[in-house]
C-alpha atoms as a PDB file:
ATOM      1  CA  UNK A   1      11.623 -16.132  11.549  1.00  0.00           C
ATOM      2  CA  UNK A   2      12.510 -18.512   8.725  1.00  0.00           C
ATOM      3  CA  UNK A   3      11.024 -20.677   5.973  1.00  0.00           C
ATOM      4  CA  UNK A   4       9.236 -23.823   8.042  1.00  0.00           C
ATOM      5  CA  UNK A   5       8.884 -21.816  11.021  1.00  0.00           C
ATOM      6  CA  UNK A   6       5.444 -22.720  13.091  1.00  0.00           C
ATOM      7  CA  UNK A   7       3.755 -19.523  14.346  1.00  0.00           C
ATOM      8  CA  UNK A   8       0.752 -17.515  16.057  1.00  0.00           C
ATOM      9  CA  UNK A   9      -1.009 -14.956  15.873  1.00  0.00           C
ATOM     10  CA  UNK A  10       0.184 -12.505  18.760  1.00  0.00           C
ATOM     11  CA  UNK A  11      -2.512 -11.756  21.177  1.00  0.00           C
ATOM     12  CA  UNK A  12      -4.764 -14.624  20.348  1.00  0.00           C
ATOM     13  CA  UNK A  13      -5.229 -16.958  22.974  1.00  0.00           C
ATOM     14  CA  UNK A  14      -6.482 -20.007  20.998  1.00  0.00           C
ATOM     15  CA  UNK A  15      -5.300 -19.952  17.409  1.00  0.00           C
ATOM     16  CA  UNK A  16      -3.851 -22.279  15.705  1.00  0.00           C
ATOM     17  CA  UNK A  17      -0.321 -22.810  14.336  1.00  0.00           C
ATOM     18  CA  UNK A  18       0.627 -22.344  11.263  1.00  0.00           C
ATOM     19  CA  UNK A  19       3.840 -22.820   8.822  1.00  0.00           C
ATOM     20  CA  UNK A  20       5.750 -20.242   6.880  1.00  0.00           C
ATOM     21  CA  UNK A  21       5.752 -21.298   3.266  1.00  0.00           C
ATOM     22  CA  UNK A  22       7.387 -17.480   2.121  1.00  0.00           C
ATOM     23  CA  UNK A  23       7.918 -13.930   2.779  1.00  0.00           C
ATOM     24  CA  UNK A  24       6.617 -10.963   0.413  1.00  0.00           C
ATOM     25  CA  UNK A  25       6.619  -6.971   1.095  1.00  0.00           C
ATOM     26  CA  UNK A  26       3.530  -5.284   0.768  1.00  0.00           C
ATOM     27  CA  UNK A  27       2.127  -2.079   1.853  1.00  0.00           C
ATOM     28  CA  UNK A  28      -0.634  -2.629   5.323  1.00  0.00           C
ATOM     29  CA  UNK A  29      -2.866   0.478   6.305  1.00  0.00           C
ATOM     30  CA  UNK A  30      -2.805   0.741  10.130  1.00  0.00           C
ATOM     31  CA  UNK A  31      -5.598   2.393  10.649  1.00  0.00           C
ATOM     32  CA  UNK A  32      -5.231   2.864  14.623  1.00  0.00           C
ATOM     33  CA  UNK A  33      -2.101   4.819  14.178  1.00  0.00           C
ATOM     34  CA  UNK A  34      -2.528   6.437  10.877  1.00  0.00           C
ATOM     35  CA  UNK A  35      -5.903   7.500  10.675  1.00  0.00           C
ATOM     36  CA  UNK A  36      -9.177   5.760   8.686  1.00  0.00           C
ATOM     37  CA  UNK A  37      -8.164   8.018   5.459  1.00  0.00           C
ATOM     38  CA  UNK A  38      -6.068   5.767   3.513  1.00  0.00           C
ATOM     39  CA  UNK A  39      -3.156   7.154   1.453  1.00  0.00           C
ATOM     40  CA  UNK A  40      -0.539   4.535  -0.176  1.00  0.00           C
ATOM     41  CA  UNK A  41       1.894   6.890  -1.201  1.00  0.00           C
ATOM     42  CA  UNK A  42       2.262   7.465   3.060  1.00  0.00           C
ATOM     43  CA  UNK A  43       3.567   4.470   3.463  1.00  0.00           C
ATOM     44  CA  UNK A  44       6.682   1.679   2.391  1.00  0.00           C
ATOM     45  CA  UNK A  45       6.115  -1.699   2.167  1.00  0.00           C
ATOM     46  CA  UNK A  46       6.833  -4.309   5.140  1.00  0.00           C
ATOM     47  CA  UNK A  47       7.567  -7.429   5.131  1.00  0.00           C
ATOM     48  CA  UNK A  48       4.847 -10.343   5.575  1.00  0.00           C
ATOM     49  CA  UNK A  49       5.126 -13.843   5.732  1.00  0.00           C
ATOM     50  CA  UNK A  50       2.949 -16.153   3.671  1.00  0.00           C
ATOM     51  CA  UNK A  51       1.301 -18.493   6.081  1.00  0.00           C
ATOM     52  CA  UNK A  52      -0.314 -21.532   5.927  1.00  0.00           C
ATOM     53  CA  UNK A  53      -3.001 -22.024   8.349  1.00  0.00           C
ATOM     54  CA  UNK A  54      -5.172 -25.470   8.085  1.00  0.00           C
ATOM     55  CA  UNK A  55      -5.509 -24.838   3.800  1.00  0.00           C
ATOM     56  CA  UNK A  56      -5.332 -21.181   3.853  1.00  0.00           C
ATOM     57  CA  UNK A  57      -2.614 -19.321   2.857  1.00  0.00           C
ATOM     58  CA  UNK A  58      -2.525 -15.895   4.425  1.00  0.00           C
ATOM     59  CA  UNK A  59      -0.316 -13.260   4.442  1.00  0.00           C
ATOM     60  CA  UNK A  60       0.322 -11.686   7.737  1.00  0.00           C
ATOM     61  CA  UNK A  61       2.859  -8.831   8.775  1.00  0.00           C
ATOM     62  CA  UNK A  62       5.568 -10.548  10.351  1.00  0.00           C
ATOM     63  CA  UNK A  63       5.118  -7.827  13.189  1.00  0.00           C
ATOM     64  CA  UNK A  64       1.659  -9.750  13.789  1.00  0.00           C
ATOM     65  CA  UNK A  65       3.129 -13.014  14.531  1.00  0.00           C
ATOM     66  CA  UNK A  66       5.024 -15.067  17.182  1.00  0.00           C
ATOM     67  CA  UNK A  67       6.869 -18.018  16.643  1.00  0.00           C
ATOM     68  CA  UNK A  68       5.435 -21.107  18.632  1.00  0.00           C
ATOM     69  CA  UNK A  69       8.154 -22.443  21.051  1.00  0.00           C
ATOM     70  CA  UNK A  70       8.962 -26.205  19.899  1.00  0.00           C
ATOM     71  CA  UNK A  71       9.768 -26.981  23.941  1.00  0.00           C
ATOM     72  CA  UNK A  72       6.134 -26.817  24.900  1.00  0.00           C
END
């Protein structure tokens, strides 16, 4: 994924697209696989893309998103 990229959010049928404005690392608490006791120091950062979806800009591990196929 890249700058200007459109993309979705995996598993959700109906979302809309957004655009890739920027990528940041940041630490994200899974709390599924690691357990609802949160401890940073566990943990180094990933890398998330800043997204803008409609006027909100989110950021959203890049493992959480799928680019949208321009074909379609």
């Amino acid at each position: 994924m890249k700058v200007g990229d459109l993309v979705n959010l995996k598993g959700v049928c109906y979302s809309r697209a957004g655009l890739i404005v920027g990528f940041i690392d940041k630490k994200c608490w899974r709390t599924a696989i690691l357990g609802p006791k949160v401890n940073w120091a566990k943990i180094e950062p990933e890398p998330h893309a800043v997204t803008m979806f409609r006027s909100d800009r989110l950021e959203i591990p890049i493992t959480d998103l799928e680019a949208v196929d321009a074909a379609r």
